[in-house]
Protein backbone atom coordinates (compact mmCIF):
# COMPACT_ATOMS: atom_id res chain seq x y z
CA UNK A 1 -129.70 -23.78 141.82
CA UNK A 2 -132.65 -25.23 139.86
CA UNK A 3 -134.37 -22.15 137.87
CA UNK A 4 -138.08 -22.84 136.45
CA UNK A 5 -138.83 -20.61 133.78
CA UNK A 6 -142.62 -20.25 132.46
CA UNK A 7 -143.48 -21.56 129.04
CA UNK A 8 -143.79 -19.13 126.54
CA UNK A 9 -146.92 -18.86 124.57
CA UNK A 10 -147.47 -18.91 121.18
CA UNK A 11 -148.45 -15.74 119.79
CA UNK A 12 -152.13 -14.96 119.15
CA UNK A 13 -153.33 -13.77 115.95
CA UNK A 14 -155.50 -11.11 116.45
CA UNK A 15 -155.73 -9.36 112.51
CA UNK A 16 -154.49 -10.87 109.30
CA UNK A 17 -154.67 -8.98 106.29
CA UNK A 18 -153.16 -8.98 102.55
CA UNK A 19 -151.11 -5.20 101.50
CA UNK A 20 -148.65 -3.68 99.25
CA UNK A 21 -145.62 -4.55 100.24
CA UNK A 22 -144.08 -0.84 100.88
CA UNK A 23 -141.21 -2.40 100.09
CA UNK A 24 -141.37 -4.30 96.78
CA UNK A 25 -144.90 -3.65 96.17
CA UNK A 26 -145.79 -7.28 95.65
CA UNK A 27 -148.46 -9.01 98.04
CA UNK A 28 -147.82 -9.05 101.84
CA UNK A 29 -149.15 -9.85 104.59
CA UNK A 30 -149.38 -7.53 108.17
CA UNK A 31 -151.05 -9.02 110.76
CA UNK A 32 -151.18 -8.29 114.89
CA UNK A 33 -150.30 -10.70 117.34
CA UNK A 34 -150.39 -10.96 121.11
CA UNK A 35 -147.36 -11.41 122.36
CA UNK A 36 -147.11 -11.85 126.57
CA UNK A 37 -149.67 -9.26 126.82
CA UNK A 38 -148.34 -6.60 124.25
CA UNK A 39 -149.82 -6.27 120.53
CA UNK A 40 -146.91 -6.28 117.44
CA UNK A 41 -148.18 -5.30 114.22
CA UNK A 42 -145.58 -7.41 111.62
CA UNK A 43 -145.33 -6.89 108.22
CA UNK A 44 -143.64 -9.62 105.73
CA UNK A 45 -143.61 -9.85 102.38
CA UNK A 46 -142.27 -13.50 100.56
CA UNK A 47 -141.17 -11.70 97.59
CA UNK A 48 -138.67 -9.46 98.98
CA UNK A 49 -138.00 -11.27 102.33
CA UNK A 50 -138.97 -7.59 103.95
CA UNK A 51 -139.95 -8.03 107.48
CA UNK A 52 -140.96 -5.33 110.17
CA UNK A 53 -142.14 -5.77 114.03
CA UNK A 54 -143.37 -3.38 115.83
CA UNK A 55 -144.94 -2.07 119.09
CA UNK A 56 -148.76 -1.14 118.28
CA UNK A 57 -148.59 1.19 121.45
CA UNK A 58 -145.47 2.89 121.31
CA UNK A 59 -144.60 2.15 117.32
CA UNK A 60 -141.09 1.16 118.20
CA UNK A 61 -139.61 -1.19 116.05
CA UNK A 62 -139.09 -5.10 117.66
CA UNK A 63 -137.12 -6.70 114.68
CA UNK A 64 -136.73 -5.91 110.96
CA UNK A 65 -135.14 -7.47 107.82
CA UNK A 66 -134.68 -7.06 104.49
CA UNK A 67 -132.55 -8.78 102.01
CA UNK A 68 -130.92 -6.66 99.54
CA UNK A 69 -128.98 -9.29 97.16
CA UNK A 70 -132.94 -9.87 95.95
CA UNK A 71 -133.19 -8.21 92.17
CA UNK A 72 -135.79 -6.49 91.15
């Protein structure tokens, strides 16, 4: 059984903007993206590796991350 699967598109930036970090407090960068008709708001910060998705209509979190061997 041959199953076709649709191609997924690449997400669409919709707002891109430059924050504290909450987690470090260093530059980072949230932006919200359209993802197969839903809107994430993500959060990353390159200092910290911190990293949050999440649902802009419901506020549930998608996927998060944060690296705690980093020194401070």
């Amino acid at each position: 059984m041959i199953m076709y699967h649709r191609p997924i598109q690449a997400p669409q930036i919709l707002t891109k903007q430059t924050i504290h970090c909450p987690n470090c407090g260093n530059h980072a960068v949230r932006q919200q993206c359209l993802i197969e008709k839903e809107i994430v708001t993500e959060t990353a910060c390159p200092v910290c590796d911190y990293l949050l998705v999440n649902c802009h209509r419901t506020g549930r979190v998608v996927d998060s991350y944060l690296c705690l061997s980093t020194r401070r």
